[in-house]
N, C-alpha and C. Protein backbone atom coordinates (compact mmCIF):
# COMPACT_ATOMS: atom_id res chain seq x y z
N UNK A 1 0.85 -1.19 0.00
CA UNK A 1 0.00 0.00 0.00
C UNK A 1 0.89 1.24 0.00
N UNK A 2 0.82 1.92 -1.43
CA UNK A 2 1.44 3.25 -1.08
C UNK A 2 1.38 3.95 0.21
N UNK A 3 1.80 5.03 0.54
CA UNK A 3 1.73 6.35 1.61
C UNK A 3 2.68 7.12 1.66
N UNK A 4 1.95 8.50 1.69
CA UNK A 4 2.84 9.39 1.96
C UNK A 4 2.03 10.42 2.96
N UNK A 5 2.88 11.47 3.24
CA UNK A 5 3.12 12.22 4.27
C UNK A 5 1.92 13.78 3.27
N UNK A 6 2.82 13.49 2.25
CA UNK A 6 2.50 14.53 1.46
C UNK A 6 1.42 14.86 0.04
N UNK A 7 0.69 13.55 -0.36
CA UNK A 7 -0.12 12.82 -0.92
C UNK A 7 0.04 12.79 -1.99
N UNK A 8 1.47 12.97 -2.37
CA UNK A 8 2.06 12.52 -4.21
C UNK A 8 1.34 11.33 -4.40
N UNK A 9 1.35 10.18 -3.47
CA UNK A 9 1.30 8.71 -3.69
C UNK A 9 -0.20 8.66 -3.83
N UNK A 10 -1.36 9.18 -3.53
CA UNK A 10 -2.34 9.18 -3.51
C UNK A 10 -3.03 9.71 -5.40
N UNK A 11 -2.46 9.60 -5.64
CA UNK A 11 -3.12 10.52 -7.80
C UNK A 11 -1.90 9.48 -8.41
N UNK A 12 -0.56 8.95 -7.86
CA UNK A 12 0.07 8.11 -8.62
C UNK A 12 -0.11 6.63 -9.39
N UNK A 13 0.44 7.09 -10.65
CA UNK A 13 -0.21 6.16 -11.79
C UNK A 13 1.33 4.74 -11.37
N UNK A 14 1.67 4.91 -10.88
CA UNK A 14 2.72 3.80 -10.92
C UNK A 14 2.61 2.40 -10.08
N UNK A 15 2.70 1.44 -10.72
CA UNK A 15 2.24 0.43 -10.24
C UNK A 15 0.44 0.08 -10.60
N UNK A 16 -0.14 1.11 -11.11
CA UNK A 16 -1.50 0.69 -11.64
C UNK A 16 -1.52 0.06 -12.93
N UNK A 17 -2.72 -1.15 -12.59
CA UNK A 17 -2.58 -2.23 -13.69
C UNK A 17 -2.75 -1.39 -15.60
N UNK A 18 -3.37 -0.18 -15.29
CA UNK A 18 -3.43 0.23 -16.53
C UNK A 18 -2.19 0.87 -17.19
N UNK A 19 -1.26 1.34 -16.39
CA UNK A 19 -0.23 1.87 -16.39
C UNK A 19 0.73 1.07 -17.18
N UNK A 20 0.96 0.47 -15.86
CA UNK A 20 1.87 -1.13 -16.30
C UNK A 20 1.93 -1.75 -17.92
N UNK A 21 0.29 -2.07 -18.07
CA UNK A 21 -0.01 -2.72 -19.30
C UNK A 21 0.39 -1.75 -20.46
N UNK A 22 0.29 -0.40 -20.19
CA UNK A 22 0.57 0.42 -21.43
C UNK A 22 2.13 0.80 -21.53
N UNK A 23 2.73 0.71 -20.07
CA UNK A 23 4.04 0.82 -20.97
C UNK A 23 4.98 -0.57 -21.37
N UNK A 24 4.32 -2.14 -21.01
CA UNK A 24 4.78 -3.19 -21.46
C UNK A 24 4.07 -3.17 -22.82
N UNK A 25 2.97 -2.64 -23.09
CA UNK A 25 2.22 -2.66 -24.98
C UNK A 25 3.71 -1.60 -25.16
N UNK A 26 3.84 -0.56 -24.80
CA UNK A 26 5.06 0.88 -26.18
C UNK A 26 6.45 -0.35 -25.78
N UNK A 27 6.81 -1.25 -24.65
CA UNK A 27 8.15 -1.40 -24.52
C UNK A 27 8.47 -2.73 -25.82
N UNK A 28 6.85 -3.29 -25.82
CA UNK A 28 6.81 -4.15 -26.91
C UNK A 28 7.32 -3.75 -29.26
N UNK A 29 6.45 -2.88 -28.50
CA UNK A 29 6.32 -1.88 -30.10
C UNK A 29 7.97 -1.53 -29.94
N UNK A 30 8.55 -0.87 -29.19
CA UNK A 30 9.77 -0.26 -28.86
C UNK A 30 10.92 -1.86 -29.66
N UNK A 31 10.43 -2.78 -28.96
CA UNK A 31 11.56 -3.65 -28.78
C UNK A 31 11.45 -4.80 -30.38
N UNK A 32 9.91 -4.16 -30.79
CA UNK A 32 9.63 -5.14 -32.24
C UNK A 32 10.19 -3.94 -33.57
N UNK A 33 10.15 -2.99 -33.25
CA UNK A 33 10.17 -1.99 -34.15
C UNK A 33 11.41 -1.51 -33.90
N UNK A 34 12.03 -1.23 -34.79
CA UNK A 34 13.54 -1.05 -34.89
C UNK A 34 13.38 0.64 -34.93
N UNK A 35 13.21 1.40 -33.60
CA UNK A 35 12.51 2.76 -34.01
C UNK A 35 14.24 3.28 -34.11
N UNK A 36 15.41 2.61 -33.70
CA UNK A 36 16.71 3.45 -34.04
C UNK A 36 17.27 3.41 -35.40
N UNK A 37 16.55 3.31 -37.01
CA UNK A 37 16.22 3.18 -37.78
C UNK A 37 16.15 4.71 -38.11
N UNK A 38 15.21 5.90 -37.02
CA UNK A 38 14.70 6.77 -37.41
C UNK A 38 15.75 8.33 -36.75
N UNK A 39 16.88 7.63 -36.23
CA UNK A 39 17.77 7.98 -35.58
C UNK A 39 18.65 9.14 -36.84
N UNK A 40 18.78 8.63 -37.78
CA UNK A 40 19.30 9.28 -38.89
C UNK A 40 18.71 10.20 -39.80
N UNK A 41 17.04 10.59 -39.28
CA UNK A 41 16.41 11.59 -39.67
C UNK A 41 16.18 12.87 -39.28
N UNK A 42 16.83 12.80 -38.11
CA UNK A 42 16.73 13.88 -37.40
C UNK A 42 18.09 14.53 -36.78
N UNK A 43 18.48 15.87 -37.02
CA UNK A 43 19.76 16.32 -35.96
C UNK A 43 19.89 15.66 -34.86
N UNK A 44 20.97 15.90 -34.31
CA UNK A 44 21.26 15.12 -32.62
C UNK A 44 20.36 16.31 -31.97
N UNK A 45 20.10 17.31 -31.75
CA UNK A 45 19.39 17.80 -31.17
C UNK A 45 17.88 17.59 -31.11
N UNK A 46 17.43 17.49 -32.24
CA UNK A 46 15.85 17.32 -32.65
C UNK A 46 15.49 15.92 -32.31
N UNK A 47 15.96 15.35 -31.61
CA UNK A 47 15.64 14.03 -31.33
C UNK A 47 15.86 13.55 -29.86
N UNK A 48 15.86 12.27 -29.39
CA UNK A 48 16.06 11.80 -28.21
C UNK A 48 16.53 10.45 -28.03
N UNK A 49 17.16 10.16 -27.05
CA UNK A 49 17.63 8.96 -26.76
C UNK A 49 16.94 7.21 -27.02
N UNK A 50 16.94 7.02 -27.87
CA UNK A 50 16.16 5.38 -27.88
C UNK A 50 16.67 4.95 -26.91
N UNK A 51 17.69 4.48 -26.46
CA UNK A 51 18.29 3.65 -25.89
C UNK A 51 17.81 4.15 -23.87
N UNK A 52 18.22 5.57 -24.17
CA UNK A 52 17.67 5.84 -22.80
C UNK A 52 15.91 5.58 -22.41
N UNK A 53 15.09 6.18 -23.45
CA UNK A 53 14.12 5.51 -23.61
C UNK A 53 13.23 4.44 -23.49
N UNK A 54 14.58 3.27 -24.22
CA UNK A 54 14.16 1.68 -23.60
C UNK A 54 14.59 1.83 -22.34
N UNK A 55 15.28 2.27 -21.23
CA UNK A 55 15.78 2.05 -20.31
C UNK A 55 14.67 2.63 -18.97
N UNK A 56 14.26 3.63 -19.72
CA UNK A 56 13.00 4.60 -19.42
C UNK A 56 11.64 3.47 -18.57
N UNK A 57 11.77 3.09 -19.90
CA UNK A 57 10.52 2.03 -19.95
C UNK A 57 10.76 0.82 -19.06
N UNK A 58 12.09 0.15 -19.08
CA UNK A 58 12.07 -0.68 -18.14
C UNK A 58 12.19 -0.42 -17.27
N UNK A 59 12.70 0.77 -16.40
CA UNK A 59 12.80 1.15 -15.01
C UNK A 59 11.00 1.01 -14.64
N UNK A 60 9.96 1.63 -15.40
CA UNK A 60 8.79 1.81 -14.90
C UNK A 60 8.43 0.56 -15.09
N UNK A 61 8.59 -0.27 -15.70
CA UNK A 61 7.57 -2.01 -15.49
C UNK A 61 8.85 -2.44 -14.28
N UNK A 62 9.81 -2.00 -13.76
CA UNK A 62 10.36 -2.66 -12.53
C UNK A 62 10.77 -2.24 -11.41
N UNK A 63 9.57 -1.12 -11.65
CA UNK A 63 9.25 -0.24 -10.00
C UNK A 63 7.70 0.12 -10.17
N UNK A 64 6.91 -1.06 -9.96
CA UNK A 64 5.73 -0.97 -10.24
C UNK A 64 4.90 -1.31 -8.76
N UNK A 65 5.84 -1.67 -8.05
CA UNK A 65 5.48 -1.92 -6.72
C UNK A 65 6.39 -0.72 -5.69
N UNK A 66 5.98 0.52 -5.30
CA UNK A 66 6.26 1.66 -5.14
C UNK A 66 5.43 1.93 -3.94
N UNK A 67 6.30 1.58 -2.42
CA UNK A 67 5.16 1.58 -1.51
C UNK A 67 5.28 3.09 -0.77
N UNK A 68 5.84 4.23 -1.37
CA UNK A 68 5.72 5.76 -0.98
C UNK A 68 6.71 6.11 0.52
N UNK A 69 6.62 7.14 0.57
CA UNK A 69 7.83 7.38 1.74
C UNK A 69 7.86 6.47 3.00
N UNK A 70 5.86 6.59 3.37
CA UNK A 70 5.83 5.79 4.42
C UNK A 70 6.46 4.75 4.29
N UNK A 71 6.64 3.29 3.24
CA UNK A 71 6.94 2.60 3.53
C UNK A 71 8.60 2.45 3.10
N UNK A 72 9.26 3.50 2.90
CA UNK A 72 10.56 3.23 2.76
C UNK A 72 11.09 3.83 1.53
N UNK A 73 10.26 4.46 0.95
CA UNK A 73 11.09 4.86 -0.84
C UNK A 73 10.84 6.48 -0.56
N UNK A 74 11.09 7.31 -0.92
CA UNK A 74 11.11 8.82 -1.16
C UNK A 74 12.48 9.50 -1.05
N UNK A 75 12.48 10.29 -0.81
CA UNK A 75 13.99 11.31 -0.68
C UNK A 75 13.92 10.57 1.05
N UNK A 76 15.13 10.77 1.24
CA UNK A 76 15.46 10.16 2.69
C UNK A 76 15.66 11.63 3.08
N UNK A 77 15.71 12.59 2.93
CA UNK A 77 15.99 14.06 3.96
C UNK A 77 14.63 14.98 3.32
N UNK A 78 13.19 14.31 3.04
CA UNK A 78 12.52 14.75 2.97
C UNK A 78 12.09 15.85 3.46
N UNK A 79 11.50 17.12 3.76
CA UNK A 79 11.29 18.20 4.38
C UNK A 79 10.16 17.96 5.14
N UNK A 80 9.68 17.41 4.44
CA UNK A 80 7.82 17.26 4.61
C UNK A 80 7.86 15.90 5.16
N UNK A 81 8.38 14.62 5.10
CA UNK A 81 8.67 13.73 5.90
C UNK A 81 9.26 14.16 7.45
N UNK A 82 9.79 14.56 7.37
CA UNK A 82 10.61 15.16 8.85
C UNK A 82 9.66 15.69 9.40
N UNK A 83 9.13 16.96 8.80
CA UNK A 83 7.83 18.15 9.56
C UNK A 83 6.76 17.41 10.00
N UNK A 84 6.49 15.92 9.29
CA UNK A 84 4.96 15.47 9.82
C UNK A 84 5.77 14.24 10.69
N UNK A 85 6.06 13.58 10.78
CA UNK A 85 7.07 12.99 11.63
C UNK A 85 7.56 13.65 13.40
N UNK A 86 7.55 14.93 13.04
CA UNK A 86 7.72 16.12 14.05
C UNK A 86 6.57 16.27 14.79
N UNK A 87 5.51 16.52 14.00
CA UNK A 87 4.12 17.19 13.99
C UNK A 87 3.94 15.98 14.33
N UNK A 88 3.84 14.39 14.45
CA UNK A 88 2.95 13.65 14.85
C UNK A 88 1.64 13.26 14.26
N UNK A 89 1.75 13.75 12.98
CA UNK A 89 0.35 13.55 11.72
C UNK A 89 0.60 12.85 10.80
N UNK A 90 -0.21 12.21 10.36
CA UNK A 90 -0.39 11.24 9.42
C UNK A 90 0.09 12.18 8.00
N UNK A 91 -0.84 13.12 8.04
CA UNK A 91 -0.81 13.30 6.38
C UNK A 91 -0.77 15.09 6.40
N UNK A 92 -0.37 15.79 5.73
CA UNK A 92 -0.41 16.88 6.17
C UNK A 92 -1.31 18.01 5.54
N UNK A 93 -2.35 17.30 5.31
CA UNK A 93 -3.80 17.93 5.26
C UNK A 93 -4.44 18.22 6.50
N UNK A 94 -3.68 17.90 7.66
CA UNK A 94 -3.99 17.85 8.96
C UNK A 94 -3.35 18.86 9.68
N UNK A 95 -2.20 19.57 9.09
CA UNK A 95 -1.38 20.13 9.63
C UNK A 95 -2.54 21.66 9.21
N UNK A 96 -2.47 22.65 10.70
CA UNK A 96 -2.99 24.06 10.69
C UNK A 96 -2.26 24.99 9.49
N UNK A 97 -1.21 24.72 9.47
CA UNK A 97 -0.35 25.14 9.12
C UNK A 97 0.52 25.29 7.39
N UNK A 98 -0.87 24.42 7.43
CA UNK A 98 -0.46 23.96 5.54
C UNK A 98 -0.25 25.59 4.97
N UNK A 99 -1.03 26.23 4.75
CA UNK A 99 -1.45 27.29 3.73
C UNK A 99 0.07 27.78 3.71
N UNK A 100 1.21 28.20 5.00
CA UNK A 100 1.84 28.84 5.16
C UNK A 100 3.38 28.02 5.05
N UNK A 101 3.59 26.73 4.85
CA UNK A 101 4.10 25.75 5.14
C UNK A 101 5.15 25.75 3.32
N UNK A 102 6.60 26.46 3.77
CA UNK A 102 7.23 26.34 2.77
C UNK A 102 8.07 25.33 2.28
N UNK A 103 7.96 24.07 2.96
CA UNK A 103 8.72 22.62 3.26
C UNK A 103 8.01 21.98 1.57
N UNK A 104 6.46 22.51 0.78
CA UNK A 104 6.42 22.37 -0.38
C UNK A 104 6.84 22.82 -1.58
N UNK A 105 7.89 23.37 -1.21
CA UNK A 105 8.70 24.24 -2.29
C UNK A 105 9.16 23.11 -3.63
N UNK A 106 10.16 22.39 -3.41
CA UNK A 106 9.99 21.78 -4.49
C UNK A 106 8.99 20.63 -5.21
N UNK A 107 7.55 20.49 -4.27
CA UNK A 107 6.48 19.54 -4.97
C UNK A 107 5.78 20.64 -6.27
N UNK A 108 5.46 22.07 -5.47
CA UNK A 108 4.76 22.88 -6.50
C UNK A 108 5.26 23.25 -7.87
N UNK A 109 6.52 23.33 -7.77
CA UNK A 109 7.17 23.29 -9.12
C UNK A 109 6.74 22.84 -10.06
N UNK A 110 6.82 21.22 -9.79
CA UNK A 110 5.90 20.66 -10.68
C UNK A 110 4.34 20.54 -10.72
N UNK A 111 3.85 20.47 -9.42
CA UNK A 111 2.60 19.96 -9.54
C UNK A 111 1.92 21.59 -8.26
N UNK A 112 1.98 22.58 -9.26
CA UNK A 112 1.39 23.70 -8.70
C UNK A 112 -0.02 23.65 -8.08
N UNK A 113 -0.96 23.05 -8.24
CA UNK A 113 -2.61 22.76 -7.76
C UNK A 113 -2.46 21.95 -6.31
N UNK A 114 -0.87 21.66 -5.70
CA UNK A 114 -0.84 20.38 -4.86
C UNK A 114 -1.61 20.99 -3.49
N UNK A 115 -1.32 22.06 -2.99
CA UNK A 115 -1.80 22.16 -1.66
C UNK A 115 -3.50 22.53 -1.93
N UNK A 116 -3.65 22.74 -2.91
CA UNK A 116 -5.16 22.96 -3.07
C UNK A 116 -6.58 21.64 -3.42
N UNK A 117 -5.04 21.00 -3.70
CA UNK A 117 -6.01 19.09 -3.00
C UNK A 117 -5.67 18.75 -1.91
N UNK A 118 -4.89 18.93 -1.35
CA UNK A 118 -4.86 18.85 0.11
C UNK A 118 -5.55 19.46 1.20
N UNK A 119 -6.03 20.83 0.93
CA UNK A 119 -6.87 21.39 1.36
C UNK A 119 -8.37 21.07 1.25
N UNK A 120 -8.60 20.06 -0.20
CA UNK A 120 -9.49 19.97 -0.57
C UNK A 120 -9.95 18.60 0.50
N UNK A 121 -8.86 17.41 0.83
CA UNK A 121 -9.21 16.74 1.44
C UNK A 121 -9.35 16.94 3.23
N UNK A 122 -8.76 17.91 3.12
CA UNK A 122 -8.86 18.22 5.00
C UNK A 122 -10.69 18.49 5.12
N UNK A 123 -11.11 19.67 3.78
CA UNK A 123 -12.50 19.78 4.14
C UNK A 123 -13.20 18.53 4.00
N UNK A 124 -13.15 17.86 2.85
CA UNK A 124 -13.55 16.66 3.03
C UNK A 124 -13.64 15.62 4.37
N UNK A 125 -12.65 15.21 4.84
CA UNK A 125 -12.50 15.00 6.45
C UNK A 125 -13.65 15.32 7.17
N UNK A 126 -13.18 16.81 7.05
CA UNK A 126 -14.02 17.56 7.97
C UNK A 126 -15.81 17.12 7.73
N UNK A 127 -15.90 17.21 6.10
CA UNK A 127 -17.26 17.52 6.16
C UNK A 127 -17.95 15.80 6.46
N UNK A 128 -17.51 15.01 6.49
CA UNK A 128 -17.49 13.04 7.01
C UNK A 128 -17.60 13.12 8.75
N UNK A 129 -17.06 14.29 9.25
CA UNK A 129 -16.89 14.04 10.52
C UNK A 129 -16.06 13.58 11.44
N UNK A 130 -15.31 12.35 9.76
CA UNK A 130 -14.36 11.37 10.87
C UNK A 130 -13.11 12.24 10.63
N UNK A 131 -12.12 11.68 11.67
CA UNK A 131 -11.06 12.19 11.86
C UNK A 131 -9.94 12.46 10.27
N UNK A 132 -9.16 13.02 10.24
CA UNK A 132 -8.52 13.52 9.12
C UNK A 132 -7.41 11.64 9.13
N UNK A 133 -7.02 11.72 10.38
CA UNK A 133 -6.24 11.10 10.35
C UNK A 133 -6.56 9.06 10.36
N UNK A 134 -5.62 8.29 9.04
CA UNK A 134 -6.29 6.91 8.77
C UNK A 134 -5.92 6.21 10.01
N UNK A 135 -6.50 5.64 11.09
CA UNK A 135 -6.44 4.42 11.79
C UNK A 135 -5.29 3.92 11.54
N UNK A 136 -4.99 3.36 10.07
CA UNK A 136 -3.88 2.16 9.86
C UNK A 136 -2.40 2.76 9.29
N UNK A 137 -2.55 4.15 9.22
CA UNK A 137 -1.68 5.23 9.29
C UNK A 137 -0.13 5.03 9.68
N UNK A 138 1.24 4.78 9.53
CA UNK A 138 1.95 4.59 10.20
C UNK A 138 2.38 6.29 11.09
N UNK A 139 2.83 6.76 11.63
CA UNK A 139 3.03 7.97 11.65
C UNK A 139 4.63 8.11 11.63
């Protein structure tokens, strides 16, 4: 069971059976189709790595079982691992403190909407009644 602190693992496509199946269908096409063939049509710039590519592809069919910080995989000097770890919370949709909380500096980069699903699930919580925080939760 995935988990995290910070709820990347919660919207992640990795390890889902649809996932999986679609990049073993392109690693197939990849590995029947001689696509480095097409290597000589294009500048070295205008193009990209096949080879890294295939390598691409097999890293994701052999990290398909990805059990999230809680259970041992993430950055080990996490910011946001440490702070809820500190804080004593499961998830940090729980934390008062989110809105103001600059320990998400490098998630928003990429995924700018992040604290505004997190926020979205604290009300949620809230509006269920039950506690924010899961029972089977490690903390």
């Amino acid at each position: 069971m995935k988990g995290s602190y910070c709820g990347l693992c919660d919207n992640c496509q990795l390890g889902s059976h649809g996932f999986q199946e679609a990049v073993a269908r392109v690693k197939g096409v990849v590995d029947n189709f001689r696509l480095n063939w097409w290597t000589h049509c294009f500048p070295e710039d205008a193009g990209f790595s096949f080879p890294e590519f295939r390598q691409g592809l097999e890293w994701f069919l052999s990290h398909g079982e990805c059990p999230g910080c809680k259970g041992g995989r993430g950055l080990e000097q996490c910011p946001i691992r440490r702070c809820a770890r500190e804080r004593r919370i499961a998830h940090c949709y729980e934390c008062a403190d989110l809105d103001g909380c600059d320990n998400f500096a490098f998630i928003l980069r990429e995924f700018p909407g992040h604290k505004t699903q997190l926020r979205r699930r604290a009300l949620q919580a809230k509006a269920r009644g039950s506690p924010a925080r899961e029972p089977d939760t490690q903390v």
